[in-house]
PDB file of N, CA and C in Angstrom:
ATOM      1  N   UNK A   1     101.821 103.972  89.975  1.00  0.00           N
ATOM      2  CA  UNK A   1     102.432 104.616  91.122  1.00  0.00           C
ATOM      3  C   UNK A   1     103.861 105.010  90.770  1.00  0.00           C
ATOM      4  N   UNK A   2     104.324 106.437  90.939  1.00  0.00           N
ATOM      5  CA  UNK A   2     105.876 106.485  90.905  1.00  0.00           C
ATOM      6  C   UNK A   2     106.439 107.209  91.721  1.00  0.00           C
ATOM      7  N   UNK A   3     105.970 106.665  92.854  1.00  0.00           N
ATOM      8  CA  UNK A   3     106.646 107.284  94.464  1.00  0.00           C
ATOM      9  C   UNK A   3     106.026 106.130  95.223  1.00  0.00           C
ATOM     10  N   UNK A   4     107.163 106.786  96.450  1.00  0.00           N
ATOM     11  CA  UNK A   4     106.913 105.372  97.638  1.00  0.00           C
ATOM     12  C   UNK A   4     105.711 106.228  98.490  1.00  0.00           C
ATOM     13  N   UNK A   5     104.972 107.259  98.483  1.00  0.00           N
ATOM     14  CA  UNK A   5     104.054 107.734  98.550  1.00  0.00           C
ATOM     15  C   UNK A   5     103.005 107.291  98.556  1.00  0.00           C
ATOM     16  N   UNK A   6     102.410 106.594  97.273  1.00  0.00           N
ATOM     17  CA  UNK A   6     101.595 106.150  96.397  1.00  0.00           C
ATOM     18  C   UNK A   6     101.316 105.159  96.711  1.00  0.00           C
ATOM     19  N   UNK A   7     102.261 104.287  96.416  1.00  0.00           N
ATOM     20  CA  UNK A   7     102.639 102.907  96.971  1.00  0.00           C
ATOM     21  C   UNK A   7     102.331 102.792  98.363  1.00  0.00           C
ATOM     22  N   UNK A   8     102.955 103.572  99.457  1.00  0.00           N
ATOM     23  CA  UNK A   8     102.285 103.327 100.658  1.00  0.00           C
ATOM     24  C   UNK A   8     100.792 103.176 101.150  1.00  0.00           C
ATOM     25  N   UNK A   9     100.462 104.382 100.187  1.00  0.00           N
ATOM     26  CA  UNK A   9      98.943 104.498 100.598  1.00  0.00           C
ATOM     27  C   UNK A   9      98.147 103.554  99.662  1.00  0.00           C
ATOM     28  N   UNK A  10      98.595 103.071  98.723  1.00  0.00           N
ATOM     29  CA  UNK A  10      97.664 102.219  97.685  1.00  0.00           C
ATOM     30  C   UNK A  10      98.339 100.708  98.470  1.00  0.00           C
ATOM     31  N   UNK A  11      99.111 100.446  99.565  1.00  0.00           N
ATOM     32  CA  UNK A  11      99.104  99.318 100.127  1.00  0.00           C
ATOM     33  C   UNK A  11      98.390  99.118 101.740  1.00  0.00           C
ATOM     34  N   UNK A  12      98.273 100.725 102.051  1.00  0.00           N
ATOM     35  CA  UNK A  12      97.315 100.752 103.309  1.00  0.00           C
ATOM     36  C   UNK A  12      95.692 100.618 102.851  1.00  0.00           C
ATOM     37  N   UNK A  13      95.481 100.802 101.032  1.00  0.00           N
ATOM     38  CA  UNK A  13      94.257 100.484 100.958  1.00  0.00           C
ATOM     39  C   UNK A  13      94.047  98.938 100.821  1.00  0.00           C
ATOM     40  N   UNK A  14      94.957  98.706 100.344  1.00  0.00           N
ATOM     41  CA  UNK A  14      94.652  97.255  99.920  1.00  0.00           C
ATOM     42  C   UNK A  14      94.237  96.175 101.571  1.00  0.00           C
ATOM     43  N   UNK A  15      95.258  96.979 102.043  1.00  0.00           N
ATOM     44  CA  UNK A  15      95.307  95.661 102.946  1.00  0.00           C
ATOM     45  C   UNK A  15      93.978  96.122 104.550  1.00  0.00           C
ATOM     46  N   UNK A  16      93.374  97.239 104.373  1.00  0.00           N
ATOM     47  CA  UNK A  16      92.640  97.862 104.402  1.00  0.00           C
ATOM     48  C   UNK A  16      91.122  97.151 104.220  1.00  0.00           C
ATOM     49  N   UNK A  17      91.012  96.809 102.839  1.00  0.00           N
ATOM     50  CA  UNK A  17      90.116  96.480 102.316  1.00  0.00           C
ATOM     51  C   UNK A  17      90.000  95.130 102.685  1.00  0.00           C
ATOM     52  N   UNK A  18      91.042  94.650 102.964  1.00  0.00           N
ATOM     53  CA  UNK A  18      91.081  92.598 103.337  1.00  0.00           C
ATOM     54  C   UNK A  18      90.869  92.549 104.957  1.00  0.00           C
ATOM     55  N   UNK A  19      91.097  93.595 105.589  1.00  0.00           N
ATOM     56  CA  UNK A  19      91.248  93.937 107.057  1.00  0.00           C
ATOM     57  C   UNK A  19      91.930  93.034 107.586  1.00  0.00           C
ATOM     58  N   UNK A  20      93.395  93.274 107.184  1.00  0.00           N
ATOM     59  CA  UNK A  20      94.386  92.751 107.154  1.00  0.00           C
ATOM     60  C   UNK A  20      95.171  93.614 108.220  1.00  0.00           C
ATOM     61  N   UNK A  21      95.052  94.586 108.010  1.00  0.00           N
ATOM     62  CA  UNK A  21      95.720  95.906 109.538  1.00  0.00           C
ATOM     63  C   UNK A  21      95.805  94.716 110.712  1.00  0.00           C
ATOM     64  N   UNK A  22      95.116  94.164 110.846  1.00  0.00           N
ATOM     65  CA  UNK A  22      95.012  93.535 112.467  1.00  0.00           C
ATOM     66  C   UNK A  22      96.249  92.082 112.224  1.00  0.00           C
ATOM     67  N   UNK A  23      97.064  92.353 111.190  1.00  0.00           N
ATOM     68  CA  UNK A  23      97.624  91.151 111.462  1.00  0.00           C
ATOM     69  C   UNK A  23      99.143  92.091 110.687  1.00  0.00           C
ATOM     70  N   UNK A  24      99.029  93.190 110.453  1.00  0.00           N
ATOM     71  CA  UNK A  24      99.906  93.761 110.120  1.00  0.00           C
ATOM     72  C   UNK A  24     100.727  94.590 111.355  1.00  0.00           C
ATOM     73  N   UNK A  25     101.446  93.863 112.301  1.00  0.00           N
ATOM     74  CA  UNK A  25     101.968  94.357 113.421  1.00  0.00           C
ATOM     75  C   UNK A  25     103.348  94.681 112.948  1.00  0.00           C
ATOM     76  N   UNK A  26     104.542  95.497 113.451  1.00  0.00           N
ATOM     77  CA  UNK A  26     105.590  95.628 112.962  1.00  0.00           C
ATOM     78  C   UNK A  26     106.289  94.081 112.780  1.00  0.00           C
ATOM     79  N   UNK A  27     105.980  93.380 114.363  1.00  0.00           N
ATOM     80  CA  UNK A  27     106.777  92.169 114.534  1.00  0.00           C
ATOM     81  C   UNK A  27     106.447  91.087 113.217  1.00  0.00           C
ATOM     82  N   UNK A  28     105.085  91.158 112.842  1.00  0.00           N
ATOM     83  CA  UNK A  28     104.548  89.982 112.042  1.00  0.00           C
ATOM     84  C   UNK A  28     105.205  90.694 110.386  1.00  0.00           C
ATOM     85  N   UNK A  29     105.092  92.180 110.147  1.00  0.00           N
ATOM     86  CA  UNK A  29     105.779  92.588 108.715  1.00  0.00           C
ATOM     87  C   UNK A  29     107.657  92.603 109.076  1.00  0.00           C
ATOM     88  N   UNK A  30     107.874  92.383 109.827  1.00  0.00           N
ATOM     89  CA  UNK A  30     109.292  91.799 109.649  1.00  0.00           C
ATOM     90  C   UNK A  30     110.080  91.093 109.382  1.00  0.00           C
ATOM     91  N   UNK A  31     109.106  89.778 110.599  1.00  0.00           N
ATOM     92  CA  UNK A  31     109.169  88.505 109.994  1.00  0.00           C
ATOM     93  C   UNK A  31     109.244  87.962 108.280  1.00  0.00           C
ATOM     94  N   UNK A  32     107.545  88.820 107.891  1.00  0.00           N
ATOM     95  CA  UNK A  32     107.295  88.143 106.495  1.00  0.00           C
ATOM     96  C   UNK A  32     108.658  89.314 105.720  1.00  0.00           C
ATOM     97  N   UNK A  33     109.254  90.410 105.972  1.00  0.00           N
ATOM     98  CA  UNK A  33     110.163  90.903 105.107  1.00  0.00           C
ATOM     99  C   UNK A  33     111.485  90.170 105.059  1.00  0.00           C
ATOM    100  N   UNK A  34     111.596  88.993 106.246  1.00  0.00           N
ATOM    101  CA  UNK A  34     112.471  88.291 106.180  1.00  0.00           C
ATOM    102  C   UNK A  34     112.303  86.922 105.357  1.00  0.00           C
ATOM    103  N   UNK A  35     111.657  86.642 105.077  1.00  0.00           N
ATOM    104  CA  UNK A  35     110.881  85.706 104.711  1.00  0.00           C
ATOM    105  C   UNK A  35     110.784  85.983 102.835  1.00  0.00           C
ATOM    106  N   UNK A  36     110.719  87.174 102.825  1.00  0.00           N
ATOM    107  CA  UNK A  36     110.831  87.147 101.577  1.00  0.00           C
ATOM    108  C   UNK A  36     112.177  87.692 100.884  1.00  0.00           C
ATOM    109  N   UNK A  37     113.003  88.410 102.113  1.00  0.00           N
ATOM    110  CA  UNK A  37     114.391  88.255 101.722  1.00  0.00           C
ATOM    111  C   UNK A  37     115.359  87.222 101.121  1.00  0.00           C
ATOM    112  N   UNK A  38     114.443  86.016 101.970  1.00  0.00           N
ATOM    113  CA  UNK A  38     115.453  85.199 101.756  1.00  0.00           C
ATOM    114  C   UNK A  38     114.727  84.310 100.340  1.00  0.00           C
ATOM    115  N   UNK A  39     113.326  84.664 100.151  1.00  0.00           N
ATOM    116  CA  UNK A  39     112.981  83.409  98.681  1.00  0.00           C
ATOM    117  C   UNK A  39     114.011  84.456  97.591  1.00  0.00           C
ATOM    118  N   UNK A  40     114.170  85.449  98.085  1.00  0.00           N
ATOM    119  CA  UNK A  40     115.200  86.470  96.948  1.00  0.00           C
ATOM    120  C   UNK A  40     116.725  85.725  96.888  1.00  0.00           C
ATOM    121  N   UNK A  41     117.449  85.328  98.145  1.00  0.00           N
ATOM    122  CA  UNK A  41     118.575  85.232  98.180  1.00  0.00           C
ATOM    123  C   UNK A  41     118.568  83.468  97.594  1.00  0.00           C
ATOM    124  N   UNK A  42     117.302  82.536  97.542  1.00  0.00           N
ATOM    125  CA  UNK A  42     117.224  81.446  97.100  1.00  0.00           C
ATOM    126  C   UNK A  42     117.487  81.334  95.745  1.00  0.00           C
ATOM    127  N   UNK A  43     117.203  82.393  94.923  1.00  0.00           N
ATOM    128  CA  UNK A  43     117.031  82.784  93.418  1.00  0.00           C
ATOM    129  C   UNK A  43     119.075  82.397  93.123  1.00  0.00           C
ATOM    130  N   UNK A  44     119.814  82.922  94.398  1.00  0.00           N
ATOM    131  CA  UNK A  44     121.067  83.410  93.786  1.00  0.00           C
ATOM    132  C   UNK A  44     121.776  82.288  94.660  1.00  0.00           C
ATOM    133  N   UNK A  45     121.268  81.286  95.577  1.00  0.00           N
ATOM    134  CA  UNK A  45     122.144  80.290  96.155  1.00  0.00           C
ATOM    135  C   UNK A  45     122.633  79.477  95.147  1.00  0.00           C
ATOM    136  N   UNK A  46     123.947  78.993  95.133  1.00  0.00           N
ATOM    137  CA  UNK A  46     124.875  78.028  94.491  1.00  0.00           C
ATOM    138  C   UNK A  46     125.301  78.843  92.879  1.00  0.00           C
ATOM    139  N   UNK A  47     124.696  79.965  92.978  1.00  0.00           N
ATOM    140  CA  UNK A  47     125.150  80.541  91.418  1.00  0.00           C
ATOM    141  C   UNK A  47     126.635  80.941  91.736  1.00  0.00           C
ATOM    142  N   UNK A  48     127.333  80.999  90.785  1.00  0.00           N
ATOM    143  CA  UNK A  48     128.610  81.709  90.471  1.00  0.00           C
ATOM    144  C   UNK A  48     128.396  83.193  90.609  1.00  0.00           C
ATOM    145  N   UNK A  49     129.233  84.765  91.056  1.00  0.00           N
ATOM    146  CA  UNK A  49     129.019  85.762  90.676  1.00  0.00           C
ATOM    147  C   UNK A  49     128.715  86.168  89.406  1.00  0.00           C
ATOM    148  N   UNK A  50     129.039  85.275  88.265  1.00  0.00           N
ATOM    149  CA  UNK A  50     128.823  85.681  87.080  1.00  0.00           C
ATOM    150  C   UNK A  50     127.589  85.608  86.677  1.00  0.00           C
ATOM    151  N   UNK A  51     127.068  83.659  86.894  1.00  0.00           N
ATOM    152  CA  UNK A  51     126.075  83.350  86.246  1.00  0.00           C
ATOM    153  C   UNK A  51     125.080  84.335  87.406  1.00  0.00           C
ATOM    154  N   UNK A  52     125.467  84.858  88.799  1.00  0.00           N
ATOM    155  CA  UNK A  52     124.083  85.676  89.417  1.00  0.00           C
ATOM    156  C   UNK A  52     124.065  86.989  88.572  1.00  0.00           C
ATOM    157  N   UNK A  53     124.976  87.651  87.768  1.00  0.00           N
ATOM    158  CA  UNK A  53     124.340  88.704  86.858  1.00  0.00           C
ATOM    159  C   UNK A  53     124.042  88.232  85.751  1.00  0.00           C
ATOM    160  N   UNK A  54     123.503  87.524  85.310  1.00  0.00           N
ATOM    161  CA  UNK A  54     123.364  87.253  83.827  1.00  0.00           C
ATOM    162  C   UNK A  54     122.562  85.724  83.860  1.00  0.00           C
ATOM    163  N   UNK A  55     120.903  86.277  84.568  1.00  0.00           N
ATOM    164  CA  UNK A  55     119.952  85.540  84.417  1.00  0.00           C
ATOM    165  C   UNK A  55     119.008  85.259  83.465  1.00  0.00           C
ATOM    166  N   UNK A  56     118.515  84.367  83.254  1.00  0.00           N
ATOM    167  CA  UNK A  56     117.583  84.048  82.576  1.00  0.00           C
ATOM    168  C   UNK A  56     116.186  85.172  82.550  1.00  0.00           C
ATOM    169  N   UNK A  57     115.525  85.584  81.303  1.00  0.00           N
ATOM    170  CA  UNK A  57     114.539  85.966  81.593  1.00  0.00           C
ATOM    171  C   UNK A  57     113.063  85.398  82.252  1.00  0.00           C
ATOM    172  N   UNK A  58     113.181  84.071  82.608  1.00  0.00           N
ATOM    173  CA  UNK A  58     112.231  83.753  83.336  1.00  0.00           C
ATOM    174  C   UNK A  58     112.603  84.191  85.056  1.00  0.00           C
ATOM    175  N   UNK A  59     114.402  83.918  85.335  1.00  0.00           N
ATOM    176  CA  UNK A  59     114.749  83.977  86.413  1.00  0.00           C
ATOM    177  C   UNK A  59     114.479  85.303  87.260  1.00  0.00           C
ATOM    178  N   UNK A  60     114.646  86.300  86.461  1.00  0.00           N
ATOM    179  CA  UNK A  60     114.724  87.296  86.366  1.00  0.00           C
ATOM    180  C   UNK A  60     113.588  87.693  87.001  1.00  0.00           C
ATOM    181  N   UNK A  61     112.323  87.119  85.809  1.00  0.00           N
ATOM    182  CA  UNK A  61     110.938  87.569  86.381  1.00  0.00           C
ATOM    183  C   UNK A  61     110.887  87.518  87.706  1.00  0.00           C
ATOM    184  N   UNK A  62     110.846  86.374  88.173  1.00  0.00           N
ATOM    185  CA  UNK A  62     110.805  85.413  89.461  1.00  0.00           C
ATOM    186  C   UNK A  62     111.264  86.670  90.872  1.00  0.00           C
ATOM    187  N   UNK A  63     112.840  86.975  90.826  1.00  0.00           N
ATOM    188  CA  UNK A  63     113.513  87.660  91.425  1.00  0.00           C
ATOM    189  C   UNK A  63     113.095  89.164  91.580  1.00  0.00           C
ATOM    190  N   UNK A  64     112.098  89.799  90.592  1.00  0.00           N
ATOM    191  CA  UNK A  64     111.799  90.977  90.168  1.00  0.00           C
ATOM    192  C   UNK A  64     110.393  90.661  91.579  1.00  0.00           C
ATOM    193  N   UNK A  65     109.435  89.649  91.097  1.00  0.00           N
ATOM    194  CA  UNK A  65     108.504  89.407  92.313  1.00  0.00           C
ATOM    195  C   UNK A  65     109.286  89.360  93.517  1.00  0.00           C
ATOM    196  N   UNK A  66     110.033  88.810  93.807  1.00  0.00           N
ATOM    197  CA  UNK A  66     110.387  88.191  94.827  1.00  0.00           C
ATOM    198  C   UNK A  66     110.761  89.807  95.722  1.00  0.00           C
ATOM    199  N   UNK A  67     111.827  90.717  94.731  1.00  0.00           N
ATOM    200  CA  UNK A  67     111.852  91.776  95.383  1.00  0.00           C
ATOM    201  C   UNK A  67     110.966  92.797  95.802  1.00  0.00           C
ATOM    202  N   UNK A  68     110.033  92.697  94.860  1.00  0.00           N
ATOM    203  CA  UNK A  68     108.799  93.616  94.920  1.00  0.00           C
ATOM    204  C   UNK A  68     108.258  93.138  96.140  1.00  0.00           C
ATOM    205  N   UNK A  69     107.877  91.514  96.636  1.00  0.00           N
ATOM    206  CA  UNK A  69     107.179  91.160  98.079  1.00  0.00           C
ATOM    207  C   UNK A  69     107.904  92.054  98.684  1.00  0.00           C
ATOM    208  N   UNK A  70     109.158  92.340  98.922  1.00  0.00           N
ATOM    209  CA  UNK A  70     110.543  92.721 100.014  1.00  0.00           C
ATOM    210  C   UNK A  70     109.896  94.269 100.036  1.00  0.00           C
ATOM    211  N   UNK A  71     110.008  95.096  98.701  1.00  0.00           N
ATOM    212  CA  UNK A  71     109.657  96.470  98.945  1.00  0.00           C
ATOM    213  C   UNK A  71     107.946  96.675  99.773  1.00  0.00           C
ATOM    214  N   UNK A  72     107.007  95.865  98.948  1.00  0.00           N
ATOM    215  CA  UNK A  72     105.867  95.941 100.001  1.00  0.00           C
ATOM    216  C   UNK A  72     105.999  95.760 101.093  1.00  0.00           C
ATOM    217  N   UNK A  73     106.645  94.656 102.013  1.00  0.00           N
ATOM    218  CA  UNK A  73     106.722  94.355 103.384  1.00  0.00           C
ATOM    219  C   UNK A  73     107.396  95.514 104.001  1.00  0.00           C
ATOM    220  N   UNK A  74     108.585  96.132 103.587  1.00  0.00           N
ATOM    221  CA  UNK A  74     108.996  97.140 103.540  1.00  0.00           C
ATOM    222  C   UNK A  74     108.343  98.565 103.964  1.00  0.00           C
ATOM    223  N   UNK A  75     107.809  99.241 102.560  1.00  0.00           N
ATOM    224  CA  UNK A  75     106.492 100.029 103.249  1.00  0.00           C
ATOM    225  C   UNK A  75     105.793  99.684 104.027  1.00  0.00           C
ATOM    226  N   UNK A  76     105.777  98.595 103.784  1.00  0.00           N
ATOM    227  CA  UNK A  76     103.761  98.146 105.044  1.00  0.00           C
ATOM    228  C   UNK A  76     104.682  98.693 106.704  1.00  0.00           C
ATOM    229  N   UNK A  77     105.890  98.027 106.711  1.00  0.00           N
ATOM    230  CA  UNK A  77     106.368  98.247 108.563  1.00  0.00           C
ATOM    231  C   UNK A  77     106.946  99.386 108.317  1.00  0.00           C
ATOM    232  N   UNK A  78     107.362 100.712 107.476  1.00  0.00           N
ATOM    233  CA  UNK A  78     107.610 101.917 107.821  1.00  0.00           C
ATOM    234  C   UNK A  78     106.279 102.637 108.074  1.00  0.00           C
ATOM    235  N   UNK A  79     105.458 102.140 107.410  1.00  0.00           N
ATOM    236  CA  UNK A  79     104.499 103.128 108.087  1.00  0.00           C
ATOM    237  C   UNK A  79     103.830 102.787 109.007  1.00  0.00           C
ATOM    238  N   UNK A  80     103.551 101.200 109.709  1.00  0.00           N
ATOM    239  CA  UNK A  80     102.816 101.357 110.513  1.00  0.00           C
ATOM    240  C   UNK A  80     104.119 101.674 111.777  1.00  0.00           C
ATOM    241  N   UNK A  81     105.670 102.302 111.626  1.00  0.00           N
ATOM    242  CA  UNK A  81     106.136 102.628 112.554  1.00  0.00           C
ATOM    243  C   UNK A  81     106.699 104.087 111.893  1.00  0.00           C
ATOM    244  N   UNK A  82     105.722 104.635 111.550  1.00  0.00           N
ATOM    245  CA  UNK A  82     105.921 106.170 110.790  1.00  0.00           C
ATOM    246  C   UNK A  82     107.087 106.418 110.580  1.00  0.00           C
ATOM    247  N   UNK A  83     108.056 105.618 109.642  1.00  0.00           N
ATOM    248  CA  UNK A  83     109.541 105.967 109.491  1.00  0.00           C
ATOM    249  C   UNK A  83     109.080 106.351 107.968  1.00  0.00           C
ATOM    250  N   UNK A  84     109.814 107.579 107.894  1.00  0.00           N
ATOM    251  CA  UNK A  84     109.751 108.368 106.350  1.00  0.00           C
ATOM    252  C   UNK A  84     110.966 107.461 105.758  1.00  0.00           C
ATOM    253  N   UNK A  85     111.229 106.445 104.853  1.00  0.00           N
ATOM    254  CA  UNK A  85     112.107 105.654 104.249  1.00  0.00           C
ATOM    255  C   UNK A  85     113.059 106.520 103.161  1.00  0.00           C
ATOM    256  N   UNK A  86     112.602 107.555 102.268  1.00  0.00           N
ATOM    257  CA  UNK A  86     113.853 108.174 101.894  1.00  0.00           C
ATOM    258  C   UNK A  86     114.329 109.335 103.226  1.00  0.00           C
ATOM    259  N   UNK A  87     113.621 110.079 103.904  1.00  0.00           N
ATOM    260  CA  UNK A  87     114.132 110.371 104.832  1.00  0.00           C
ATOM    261  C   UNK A  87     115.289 109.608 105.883  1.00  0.00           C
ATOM    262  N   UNK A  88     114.835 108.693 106.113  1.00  0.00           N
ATOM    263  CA  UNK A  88     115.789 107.759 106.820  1.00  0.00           C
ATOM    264  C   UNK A  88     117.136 107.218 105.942  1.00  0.00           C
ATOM    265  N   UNK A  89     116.367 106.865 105.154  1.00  0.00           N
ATOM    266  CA  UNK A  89     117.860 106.671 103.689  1.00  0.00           C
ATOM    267  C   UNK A  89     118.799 107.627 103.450  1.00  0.00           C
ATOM    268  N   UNK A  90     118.488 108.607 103.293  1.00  0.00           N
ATOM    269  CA  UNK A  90     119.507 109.910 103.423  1.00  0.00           C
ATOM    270  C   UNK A  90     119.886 110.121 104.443  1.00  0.00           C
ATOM    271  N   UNK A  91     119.413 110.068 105.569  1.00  0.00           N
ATOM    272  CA  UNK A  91     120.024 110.275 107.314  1.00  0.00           C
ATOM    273  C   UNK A  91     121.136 109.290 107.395  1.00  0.00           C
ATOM    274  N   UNK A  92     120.955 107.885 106.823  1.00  0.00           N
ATOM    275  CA  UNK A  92     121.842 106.894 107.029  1.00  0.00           C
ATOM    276  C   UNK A  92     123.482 106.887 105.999  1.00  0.00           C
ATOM    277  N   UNK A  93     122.852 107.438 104.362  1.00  0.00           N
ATOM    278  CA  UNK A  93     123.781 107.587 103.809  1.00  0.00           C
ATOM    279  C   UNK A  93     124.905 109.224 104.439  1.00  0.00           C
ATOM    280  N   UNK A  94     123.758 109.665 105.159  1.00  0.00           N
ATOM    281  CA  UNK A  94     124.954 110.563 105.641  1.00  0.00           C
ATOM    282  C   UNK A  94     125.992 110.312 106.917  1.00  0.00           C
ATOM    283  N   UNK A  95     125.325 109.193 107.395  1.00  0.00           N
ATOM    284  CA  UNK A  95     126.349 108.596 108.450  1.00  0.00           C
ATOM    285  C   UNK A  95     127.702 107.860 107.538  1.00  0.00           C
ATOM    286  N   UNK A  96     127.066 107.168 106.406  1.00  0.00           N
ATOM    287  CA  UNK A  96     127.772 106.063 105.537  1.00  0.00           C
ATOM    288  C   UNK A  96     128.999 106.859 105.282  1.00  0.00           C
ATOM    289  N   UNK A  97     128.903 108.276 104.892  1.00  0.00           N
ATOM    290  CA  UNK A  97     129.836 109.508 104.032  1.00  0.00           C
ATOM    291  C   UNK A  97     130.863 109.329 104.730  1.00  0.00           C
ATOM    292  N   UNK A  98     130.321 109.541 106.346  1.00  0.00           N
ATOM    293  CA  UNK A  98     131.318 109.638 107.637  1.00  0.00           C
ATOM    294  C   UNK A  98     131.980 108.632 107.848  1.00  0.00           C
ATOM    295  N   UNK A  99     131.100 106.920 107.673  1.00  0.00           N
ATOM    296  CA  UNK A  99     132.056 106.123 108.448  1.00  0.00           C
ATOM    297  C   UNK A  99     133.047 106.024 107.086  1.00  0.00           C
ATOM    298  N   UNK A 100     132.352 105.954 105.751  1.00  0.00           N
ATOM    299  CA  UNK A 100     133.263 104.889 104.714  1.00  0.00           C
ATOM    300  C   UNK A 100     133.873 106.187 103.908  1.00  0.00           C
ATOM    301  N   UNK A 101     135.112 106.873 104.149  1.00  0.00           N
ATOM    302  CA  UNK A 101     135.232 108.184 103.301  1.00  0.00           C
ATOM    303  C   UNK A 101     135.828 107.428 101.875  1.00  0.00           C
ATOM    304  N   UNK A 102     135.946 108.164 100.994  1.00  0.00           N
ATOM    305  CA  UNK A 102     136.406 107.615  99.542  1.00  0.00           C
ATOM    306  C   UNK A 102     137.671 107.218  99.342  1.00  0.00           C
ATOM    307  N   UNK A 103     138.858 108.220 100.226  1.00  0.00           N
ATOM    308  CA  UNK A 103     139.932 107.662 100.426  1.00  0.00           C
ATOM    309  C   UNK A 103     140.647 106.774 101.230  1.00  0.00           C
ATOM    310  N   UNK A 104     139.880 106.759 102.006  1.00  0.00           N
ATOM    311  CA  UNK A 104     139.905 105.347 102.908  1.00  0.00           C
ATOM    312  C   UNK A 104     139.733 103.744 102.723  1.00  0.00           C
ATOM    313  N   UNK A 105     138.195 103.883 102.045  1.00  0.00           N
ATOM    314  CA  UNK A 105     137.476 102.652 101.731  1.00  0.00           C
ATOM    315  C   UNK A 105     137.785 102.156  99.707  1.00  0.00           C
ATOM    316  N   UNK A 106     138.361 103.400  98.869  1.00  0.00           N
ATOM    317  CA  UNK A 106     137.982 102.753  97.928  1.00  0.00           C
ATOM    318  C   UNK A 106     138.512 101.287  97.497  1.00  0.00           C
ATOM    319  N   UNK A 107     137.566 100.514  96.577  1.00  0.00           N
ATOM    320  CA  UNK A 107     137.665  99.726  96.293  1.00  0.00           C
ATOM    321  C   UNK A 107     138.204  98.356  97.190  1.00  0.00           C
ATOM    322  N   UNK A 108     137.727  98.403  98.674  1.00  0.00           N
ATOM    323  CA  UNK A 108     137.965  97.344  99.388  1.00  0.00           C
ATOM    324  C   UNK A 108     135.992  97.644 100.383  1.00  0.00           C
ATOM    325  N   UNK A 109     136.333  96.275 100.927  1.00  0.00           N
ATOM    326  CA  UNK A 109     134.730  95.643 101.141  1.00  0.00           C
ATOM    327  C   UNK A 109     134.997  94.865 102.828  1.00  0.00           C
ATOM    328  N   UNK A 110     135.353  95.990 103.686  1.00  0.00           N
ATOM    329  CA  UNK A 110     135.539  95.398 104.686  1.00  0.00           C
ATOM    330  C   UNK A 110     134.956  96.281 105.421  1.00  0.00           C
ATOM    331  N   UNK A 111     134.117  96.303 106.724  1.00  0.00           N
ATOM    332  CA  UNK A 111     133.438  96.872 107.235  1.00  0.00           C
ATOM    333  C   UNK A 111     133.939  97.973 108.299  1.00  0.00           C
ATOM    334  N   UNK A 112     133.019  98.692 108.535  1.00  0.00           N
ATOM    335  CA  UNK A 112     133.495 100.171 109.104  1.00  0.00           C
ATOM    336  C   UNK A 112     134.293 100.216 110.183  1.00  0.00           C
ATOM    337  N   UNK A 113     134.263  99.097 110.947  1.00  0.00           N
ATOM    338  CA  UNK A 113     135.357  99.083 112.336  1.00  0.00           C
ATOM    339  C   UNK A 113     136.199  97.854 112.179  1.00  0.00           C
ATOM    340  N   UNK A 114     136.644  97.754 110.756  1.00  0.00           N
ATOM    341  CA  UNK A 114     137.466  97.049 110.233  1.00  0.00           C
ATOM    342  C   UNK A 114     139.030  98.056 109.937  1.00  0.00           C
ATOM    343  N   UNK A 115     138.569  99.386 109.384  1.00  0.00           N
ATOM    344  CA  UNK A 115     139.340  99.728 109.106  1.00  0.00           C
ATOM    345  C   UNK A 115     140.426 100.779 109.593  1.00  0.00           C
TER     346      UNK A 115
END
């Protein structure tokens, strides 16, 4: 697969085939996208910023699954709430342009009605 295209529809078959649809509600793929947000953010609790870039290749593996659950859960609740995800991604980075301009925000990390 090398589009979120592909991926969508080769995860509406899968889960399709398990007849899994009936338990795939937005509320229940949110939950589990939270759920697997966080076995992601478990990977990086108590690390240093340093040692969190410069993992182990087993760690690595681990975190690579862990994100991949995140992108499936992901697709699975844009489509069963028909949100086009790079569509929406670009709608949002064009708000981002507006709130965070370059001369305003560079190189500080404080949020948009911060500044």
């Amino acid at each position: 697969m090398s589009n979120l295209e592909e991926l969508r529809v080769h995860l509406a078959k899968f889960a399709e085939k398990r007849d899994w649809d009936q338990f795939h509600s937005p509320k229940n793929l949110s939950m589990a996208l939270m759920g697997e947000a966080a076995e992601v953010v478990e990977h990086f609790q108590w690390l240093t910023e340093e040692k969190s870039r410069q993992l182990s290749a087993d760690k690595l593996q681990a975190v690579t699954h862990e994100v991949a659950d995140v992108l499936i859960y992901l697709v699975r609740l844009a489509d069963k709430l028909d949100i086009d995800l790079i569509a929406a991604a670009e709608a949002k980075m064009n708000i981002n342009e507006t709130r965070y301009p370059v001369k305003q925000v560079k190189g500080d990390a404080r949020r948009a009605n911060e500044y």
